[in-house]
C-alpha atoms as a PDB file:
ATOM      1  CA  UNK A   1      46.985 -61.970  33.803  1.00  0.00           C
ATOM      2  CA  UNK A   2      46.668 -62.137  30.113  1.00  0.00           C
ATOM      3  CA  UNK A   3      47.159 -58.908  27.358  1.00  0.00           C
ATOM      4  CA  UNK A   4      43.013 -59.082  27.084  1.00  0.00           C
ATOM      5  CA  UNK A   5      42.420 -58.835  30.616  1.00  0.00           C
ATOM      6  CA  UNK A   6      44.871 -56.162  31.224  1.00  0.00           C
ATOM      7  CA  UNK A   7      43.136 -54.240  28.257  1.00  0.00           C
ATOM      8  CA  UNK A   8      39.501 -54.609  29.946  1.00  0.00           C
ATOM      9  CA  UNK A   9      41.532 -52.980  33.557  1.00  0.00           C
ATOM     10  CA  UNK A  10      42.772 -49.958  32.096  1.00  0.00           C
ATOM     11  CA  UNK A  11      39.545 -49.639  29.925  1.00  0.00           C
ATOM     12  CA  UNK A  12      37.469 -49.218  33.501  1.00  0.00           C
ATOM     13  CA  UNK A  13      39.551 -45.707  33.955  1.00  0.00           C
ATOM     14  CA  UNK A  14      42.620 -44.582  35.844  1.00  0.00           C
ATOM     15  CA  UNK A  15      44.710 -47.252  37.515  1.00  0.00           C
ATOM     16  CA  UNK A  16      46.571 -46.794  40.702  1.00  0.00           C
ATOM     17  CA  UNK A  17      50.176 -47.731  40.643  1.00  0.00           C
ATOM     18  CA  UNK A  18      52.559 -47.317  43.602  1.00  0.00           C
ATOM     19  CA  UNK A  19      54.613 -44.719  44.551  1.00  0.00           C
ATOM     20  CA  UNK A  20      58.791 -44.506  45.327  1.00  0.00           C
ATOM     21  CA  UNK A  21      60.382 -47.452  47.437  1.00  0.00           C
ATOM     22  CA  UNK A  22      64.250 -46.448  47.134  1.00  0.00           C
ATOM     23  CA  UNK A  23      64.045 -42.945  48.948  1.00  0.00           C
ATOM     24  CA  UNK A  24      61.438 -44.370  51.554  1.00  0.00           C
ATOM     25  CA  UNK A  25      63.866 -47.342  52.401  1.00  0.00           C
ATOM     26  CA  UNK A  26      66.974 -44.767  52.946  1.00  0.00           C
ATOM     27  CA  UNK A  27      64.394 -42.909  55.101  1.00  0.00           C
ATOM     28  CA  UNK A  28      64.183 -46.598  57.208  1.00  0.00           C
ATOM     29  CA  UNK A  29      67.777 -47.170  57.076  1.00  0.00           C
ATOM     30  CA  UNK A  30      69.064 -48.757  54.327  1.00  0.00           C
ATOM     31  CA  UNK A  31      72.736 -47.862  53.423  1.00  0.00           C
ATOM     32  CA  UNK A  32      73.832 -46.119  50.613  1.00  0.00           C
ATOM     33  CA  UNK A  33      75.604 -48.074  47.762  1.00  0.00           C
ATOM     34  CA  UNK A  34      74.598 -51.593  48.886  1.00  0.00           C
ATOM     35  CA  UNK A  35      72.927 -53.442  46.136  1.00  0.00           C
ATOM     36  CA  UNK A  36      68.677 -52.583  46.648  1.00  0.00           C
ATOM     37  CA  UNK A  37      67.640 -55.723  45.934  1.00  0.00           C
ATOM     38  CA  UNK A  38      69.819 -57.853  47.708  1.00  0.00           C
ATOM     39  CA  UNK A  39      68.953 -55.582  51.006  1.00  0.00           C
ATOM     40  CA  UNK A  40      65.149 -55.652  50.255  1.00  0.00           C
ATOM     41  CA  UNK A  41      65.219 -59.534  49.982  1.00  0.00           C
ATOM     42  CA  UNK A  42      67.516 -59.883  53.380  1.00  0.00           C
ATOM     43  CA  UNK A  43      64.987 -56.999  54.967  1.00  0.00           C
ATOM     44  CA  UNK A  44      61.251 -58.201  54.222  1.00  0.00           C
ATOM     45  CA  UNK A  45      60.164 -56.664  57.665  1.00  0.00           C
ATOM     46  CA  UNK A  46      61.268 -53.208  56.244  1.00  0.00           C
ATOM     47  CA  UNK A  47      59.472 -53.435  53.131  1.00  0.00           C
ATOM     48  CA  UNK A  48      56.159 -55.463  54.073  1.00  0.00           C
ATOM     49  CA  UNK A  49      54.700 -51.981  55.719  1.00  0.00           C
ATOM     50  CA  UNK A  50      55.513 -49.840  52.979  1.00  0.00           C
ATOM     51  CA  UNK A  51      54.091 -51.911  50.524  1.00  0.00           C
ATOM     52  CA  UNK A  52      51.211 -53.098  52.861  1.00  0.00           C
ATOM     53  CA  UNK A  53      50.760 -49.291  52.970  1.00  0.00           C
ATOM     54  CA  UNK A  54      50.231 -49.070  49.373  1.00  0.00           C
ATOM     55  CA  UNK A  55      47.935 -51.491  49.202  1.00  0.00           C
ATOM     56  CA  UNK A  56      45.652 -49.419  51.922  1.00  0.00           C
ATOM     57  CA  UNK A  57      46.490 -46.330  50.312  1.00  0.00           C
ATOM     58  CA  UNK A  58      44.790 -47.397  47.012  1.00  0.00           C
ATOM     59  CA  UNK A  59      47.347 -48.793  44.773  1.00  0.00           C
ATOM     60  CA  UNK A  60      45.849 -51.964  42.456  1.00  0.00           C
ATOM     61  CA  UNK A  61      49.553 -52.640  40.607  1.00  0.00           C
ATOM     62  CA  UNK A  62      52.344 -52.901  43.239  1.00  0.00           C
ATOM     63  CA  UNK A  63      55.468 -53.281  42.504  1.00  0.00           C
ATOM     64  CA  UNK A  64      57.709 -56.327  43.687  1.00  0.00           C
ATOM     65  CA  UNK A  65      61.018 -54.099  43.675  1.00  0.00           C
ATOM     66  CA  UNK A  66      63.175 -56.558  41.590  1.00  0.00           C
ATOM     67  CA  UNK A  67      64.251 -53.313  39.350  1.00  0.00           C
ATOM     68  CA  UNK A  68      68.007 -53.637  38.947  1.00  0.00           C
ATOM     69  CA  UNK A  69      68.408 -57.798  39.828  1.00  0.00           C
ATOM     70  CA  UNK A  70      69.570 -58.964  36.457  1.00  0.00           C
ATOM     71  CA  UNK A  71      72.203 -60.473  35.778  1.00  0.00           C
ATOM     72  CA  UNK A  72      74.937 -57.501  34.711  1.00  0.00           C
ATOM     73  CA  UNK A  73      73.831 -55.913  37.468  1.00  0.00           C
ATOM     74  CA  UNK A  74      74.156 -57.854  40.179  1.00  0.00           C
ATOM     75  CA  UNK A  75      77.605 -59.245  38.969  1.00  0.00           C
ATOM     76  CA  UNK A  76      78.563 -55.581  39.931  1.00  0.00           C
ATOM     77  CA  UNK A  77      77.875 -56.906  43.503  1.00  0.00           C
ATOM     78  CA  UNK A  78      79.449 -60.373  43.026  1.00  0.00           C
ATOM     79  CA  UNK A  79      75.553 -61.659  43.143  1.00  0.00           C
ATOM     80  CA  UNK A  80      75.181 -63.125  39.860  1.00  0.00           C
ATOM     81  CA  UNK A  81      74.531 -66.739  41.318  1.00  0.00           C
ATOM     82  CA  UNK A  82      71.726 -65.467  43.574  1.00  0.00           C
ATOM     83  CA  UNK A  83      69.534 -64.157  40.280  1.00  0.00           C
ATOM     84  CA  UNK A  84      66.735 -66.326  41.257  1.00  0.00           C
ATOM     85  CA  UNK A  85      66.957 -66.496  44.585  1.00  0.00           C
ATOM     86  CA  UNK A  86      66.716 -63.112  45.002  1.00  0.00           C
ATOM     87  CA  UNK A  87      64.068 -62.342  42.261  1.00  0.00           C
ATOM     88  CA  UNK A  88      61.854 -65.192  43.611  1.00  0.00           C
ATOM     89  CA  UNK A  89      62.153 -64.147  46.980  1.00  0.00           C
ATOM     90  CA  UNK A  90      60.971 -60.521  46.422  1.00  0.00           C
ATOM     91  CA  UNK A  91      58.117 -61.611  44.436  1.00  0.00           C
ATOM     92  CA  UNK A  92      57.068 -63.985  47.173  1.00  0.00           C
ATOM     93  CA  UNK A  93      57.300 -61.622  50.208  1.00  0.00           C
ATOM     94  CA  UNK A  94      55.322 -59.151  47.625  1.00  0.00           C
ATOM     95  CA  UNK A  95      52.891 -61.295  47.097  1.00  0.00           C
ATOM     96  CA  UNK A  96      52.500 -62.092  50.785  1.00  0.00           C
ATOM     97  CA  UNK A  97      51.881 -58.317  51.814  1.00  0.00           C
ATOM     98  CA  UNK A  98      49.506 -58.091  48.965  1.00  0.00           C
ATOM     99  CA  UNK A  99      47.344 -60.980  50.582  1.00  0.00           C
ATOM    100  CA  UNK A 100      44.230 -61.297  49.466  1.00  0.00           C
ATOM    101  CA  UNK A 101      43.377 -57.808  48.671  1.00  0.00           C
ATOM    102  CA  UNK A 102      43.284 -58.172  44.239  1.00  0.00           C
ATOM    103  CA  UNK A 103      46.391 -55.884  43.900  1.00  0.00           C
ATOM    104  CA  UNK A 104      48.259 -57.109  41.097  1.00  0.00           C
ATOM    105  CA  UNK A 105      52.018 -57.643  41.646  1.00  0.00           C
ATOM    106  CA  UNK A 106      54.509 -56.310  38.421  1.00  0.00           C
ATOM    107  CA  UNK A 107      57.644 -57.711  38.233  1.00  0.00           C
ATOM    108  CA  UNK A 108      60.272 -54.444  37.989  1.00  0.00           C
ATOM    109  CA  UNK A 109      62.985 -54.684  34.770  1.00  0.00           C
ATOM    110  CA  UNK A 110      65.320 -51.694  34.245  1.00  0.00           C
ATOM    111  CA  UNK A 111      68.466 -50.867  32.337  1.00  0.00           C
ATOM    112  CA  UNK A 112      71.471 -53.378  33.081  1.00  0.00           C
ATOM    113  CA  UNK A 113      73.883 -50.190  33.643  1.00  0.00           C
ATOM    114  CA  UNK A 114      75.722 -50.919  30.289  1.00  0.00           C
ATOM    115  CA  UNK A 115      75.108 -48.854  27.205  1.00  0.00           C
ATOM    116  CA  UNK A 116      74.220 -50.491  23.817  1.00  0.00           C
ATOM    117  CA  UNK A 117      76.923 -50.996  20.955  1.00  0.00           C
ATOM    118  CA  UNK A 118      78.741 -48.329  19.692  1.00  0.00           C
ATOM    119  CA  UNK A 119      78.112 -46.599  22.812  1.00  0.00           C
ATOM    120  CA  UNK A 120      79.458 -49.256  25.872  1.00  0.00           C
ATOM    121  CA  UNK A 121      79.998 -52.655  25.245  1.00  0.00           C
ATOM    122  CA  UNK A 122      76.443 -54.552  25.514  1.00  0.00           C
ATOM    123  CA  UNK A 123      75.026 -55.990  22.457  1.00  0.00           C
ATOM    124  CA  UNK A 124      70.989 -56.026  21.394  1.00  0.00           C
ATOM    125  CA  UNK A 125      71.910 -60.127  21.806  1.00  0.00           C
ATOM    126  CA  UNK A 126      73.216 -60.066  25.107  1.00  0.00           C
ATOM    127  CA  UNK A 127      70.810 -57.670  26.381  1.00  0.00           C
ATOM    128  CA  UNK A 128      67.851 -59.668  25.628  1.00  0.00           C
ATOM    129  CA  UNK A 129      69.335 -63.040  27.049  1.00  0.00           C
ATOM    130  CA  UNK A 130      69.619 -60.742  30.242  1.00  0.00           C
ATOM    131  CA  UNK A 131      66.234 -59.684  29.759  1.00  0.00           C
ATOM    132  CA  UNK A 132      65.263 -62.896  28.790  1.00  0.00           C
ATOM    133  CA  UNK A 133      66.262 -64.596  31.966  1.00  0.00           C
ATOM    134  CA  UNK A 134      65.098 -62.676  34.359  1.00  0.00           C
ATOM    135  CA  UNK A 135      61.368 -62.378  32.640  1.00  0.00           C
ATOM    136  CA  UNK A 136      61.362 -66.213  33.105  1.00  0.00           C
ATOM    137  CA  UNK A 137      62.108 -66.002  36.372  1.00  0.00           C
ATOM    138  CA  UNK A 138      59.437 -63.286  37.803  1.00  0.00           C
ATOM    139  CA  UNK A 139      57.112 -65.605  35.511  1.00  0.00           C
ATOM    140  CA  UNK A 140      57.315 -68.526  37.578  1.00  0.00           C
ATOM    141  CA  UNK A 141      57.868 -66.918  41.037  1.00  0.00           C
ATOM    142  CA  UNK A 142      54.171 -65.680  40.421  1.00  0.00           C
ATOM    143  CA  UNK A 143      53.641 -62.411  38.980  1.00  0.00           C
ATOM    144  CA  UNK A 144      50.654 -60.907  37.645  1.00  0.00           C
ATOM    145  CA  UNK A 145      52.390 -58.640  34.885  1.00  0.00           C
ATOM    146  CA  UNK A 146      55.766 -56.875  33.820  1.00  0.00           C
ATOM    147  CA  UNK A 147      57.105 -52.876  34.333  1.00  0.00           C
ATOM    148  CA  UNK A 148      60.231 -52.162  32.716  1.00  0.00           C
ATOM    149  CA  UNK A 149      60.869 -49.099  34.455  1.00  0.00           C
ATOM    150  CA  UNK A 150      63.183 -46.182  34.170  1.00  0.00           C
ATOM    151  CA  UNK A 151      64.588 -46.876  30.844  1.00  0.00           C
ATOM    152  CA  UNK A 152      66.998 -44.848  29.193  1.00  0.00           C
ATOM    153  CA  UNK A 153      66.490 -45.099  25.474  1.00  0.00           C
ATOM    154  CA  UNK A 154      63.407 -46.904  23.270  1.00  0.00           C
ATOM    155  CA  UNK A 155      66.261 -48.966  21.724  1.00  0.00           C
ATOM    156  CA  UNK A 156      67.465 -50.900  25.159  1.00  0.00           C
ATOM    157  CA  UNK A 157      62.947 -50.706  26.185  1.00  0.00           C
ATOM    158  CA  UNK A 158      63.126 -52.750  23.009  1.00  0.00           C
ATOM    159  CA  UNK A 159      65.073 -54.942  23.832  1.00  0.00           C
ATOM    160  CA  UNK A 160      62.561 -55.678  27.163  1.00  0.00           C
ATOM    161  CA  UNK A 161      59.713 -55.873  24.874  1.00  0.00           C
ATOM    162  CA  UNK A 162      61.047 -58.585  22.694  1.00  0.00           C
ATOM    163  CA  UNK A 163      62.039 -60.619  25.387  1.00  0.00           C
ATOM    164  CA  UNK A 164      59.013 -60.509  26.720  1.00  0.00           C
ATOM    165  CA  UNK A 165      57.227 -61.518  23.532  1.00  0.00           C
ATOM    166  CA  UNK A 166      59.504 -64.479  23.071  1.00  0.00           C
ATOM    167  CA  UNK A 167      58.799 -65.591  26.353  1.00  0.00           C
ATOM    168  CA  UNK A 168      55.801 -64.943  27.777  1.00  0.00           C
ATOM    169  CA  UNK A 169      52.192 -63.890  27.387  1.00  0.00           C
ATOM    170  CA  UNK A 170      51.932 -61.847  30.507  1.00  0.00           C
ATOM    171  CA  UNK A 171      51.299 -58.057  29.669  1.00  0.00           C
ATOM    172  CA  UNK A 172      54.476 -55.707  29.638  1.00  0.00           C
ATOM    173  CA  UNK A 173      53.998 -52.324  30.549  1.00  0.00           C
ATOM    174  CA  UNK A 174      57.393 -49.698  29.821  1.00  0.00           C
ATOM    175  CA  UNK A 175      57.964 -46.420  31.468  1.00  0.00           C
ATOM    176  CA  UNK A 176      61.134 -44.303  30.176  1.00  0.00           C
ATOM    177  CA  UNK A 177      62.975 -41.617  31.754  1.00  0.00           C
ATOM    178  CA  UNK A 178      62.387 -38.721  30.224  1.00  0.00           C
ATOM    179  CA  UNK A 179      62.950 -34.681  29.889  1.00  0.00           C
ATOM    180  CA  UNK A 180      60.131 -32.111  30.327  1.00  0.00           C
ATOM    181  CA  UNK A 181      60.558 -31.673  26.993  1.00  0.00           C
ATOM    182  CA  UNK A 182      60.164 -35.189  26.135  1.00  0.00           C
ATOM    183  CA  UNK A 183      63.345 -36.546  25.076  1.00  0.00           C
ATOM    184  CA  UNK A 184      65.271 -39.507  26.508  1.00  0.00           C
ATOM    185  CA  UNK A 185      68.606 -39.539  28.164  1.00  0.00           C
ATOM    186  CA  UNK A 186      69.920 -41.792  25.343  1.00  0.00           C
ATOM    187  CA  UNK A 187      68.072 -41.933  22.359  1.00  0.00           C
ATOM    188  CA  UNK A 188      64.897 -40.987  20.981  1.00  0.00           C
ATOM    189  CA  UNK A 189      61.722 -38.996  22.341  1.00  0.00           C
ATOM    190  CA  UNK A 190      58.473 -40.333  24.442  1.00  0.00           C
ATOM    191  CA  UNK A 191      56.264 -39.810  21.165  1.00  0.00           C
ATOM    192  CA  UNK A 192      59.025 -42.574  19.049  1.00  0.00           C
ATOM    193  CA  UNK A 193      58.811 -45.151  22.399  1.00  0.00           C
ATOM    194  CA  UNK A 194      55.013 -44.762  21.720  1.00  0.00           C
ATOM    195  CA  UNK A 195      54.858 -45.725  18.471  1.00  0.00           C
ATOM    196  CA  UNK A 196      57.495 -48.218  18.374  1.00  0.00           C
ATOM    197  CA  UNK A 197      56.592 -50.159  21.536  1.00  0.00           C
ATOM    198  CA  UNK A 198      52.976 -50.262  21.361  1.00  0.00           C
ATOM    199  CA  UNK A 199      53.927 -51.938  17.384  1.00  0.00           C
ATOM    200  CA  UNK A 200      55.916 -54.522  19.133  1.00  0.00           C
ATOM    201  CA  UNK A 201      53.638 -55.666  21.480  1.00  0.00           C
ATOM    202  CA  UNK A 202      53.890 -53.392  24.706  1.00  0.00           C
ATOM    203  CA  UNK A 203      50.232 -53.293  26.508  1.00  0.00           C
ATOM    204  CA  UNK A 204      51.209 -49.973  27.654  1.00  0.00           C
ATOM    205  CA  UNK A 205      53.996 -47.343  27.362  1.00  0.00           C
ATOM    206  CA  UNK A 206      54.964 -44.234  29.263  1.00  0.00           C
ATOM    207  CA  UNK A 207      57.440 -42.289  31.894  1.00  0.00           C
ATOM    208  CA  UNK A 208      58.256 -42.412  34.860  1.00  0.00           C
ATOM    209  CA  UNK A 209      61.349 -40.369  37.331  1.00  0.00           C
ATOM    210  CA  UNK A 210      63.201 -37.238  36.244  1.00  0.00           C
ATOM    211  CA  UNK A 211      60.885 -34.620  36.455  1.00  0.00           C
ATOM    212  CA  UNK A 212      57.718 -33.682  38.410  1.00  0.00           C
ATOM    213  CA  UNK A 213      53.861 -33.596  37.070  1.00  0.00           C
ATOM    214  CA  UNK A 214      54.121 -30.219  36.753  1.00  0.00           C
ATOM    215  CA  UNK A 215      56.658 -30.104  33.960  1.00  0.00           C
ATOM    216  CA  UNK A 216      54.515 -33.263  32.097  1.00  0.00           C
ATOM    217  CA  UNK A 217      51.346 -32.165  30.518  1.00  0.00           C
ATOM    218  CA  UNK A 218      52.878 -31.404  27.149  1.00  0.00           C
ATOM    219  CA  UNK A 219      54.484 -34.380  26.615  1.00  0.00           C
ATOM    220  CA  UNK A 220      51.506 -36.332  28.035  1.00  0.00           C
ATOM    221  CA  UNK A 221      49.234 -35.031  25.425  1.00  0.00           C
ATOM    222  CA  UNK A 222      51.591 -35.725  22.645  1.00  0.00           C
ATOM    223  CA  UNK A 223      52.219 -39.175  23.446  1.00  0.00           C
ATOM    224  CA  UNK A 224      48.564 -39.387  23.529  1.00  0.00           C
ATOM    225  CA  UNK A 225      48.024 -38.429  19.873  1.00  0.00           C
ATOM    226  CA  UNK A 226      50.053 -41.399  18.634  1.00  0.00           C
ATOM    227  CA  UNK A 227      48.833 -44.087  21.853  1.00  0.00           C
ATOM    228  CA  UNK A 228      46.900 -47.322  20.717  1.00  0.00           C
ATOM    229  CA  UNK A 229      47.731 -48.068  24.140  1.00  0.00           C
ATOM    230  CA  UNK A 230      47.181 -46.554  27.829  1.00  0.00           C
ATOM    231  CA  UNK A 231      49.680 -44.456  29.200  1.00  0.00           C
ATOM    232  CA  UNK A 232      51.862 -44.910  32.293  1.00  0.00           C
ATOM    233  CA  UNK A 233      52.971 -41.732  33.885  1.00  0.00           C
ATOM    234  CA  UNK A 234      54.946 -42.172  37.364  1.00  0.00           C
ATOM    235  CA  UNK A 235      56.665 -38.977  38.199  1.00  0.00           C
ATOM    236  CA  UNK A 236      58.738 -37.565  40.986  1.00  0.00           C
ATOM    237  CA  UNK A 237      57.356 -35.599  43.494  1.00  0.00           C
ATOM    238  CA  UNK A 238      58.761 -32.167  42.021  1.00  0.00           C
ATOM    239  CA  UNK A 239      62.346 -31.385  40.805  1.00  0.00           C
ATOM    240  CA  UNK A 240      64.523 -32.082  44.510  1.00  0.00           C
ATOM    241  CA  UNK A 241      67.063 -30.548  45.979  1.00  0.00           C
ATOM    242  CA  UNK A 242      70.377 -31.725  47.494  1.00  0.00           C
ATOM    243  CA  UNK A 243      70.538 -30.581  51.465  1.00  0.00           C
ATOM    244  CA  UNK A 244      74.196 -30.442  53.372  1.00  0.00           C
ATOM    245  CA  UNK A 245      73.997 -34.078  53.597  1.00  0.00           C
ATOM    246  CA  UNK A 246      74.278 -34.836  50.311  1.00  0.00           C
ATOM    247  CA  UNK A 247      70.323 -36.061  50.258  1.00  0.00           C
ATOM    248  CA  UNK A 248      67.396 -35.278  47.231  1.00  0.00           C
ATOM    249  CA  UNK A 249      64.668 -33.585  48.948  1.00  0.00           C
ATOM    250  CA  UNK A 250      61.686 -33.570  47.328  1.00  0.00           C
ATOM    251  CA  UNK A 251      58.972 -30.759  48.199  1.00  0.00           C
ATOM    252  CA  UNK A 252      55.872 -31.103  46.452  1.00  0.00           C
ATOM    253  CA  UNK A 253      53.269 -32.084  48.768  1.00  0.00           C
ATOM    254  CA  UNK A 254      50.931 -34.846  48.507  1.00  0.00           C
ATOM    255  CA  UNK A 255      48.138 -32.757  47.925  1.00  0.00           C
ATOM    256  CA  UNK A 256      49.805 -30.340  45.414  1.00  0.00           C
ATOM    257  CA  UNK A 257      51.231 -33.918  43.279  1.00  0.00           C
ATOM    258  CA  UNK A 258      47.174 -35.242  43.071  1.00  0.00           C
ATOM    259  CA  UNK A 259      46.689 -31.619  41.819  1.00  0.00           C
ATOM    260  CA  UNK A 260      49.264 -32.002  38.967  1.00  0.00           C
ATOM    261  CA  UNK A 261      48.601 -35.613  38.381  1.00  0.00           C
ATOM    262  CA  UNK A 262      44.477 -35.186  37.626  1.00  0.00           C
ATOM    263  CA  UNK A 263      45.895 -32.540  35.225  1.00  0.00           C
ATOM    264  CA  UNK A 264      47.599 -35.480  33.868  1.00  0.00           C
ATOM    265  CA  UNK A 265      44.673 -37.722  33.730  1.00  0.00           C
ATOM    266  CA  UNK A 266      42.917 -35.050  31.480  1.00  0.00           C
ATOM    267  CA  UNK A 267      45.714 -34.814  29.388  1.00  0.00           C
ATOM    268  CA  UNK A 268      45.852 -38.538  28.557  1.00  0.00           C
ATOM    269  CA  UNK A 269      47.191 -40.720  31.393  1.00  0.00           C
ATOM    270  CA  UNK A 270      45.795 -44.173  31.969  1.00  0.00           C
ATOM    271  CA  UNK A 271      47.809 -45.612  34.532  1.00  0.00           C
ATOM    272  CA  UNK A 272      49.552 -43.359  37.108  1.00  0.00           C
ATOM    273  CA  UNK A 273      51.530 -43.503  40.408  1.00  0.00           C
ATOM    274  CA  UNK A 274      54.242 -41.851  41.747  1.00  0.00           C
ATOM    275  CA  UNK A 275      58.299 -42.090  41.464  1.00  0.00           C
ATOM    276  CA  UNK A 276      61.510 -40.656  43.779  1.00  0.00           C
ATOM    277  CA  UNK A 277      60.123 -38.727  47.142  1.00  0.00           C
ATOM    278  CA  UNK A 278      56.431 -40.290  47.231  1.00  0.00           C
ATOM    279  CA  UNK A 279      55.116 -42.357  49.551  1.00  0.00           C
ATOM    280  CA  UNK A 280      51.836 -43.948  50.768  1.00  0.00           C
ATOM    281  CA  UNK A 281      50.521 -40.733  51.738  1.00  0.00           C
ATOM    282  CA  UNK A 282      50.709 -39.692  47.678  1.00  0.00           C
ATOM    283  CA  UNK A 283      48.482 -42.190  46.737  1.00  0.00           C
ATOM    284  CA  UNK A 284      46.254 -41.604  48.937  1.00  0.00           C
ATOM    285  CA  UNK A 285      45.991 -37.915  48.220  1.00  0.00           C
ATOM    286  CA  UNK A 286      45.703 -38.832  44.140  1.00  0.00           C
ATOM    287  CA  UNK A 287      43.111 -41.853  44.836  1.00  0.00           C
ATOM    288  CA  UNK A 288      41.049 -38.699  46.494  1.00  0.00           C
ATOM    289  CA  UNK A 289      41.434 -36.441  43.505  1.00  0.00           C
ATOM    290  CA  UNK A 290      40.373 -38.917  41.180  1.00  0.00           C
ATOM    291  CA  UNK A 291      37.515 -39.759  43.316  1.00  0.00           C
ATOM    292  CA  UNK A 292      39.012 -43.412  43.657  1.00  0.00           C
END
């Protein structure tokens, strides 16, 4: 997919991301503290119905769960020399529960786990070789586009962006983490990742995780005064709470997220989906509301 085309999709109105996969796999049995991806790629008949279920449920950008398989991180799980294996192979089995159906497949960046000079010890340099690397690498396994999701800071989604320009021509979209009152966990605010991303390049820039829809709609509208570009907002299912097991439970219902989310919609957002504790039955419930 090219920059152009993904402009003419989100000019058509509204499009339908996914929804959570970590919190549904825990749900099917995958253990705590093993690396995600590597499990995912050794599991495809755990993932194939959840994302199949997507597909059904509405969603036209899944996806392929390669979030944290970069390099720094998987060295934390002595899996550095399976990078591509493990990238390629996720992309493939996504692409095989997509089918034939049109749903695009996104190849999934996110922070490394290392903070940026002064801070921790990763450089700007290193960070976009990382970056760099595994771009190439969803590129030729097949994907349609790139999410960098759940970033930190606009300085380390900058370093994603420029990668990506260097790189490639497929379109990157960027979703930071962010507080309902719009600030990020490590530097700057949703209205600077805006305006600095959209200048370098990003086809569309936004939030996703930390909080629910309900806490959004002021920070959706003012990232929409300074957006040249659609917005990507990918929230959690409500704020959870930890039960005697130690688990988040999230308790927002389907119904009550759509709700929240076409609130959303008004407000500004041009791509949307949902984050920790949604499922299939989420995006089905928001496809409704929009009248998708």
């Amino acid at each position: 997919m090219t920059r152009e085309e993904f402009a003419a999709l989100a000019a058509d109105g509204p499009i339908i991301l996914d929804g959570a996969v970590g919190t549904n796999l825990y749900r099917e049995g995958m253990p705590r503290g093993v690396c995600t991806e590597e499990w995912i790629y050794e599991h495809p008949e755990t993932i194939a119905p959840l994302q199949k279920a997507y597909v059904e449920a509405g969603t036209q950008i899944l996806y392929a769960p390669t979030f944290s398989a970069n390099r720094v991180a998987l060295k934390g799980f002595c899996l550095a020399d399976r990078l591509e294996e493990i990238n390629t192979g996720i992309v493939k089995a996504t692409k095989k529960n997509v089918g034939g159906t049109g749903v695009l497949v996104a190849g999934d960046l996110t922070p490394t786990g290392q903070m940026l000079e002064p801070f921790g010890p990763m450089s700007y340099e290193k960070l976009l070789d990382v970056y760099r690397e595994q771009i190439r690498i969803l590129e030729a396994a097949g994907v349609d586009l790139l999410v960098a999701e759940t970033m930190l800071g606009v300085e380390e989604t900058m370093a994603v962006v420029d990668a990506a320009m260097q790189v490639t021509e497929l379109p990157i979209l960027c979703s930071l983490s962010l507080s309902a009152d719009g600030h990020a966990i490590y530097d700057g605010t949703g209205v600077e990742a805006v305006e600095t991303l959209q200048a370098m390049g990003a086809s569309a820039v936004g939030l996703n995780c930390s909080v629910g829809p309900d806490q959004l709609e002021a920070v959706v509208r003012s990232m929409r005064d300074v957006a040249e570009v659609p917005l990507l907002v990918k929230p959690n299912a409500g704020m959870p709470f930890i039960n005697e097991k130690g688990d988040a439970i999230y308790s927002m219902t389907p119904e009550k997220f759509a709700e929240h989310m076409e609130v959303l919609v008004a407000a500004g957002a041009g791509l949307v989906g949902g984050c920790c504790g949604t499922s299939p039955a989420y995006i089905r419930a928001l496809c409704r509301r929009l009248g998708r």
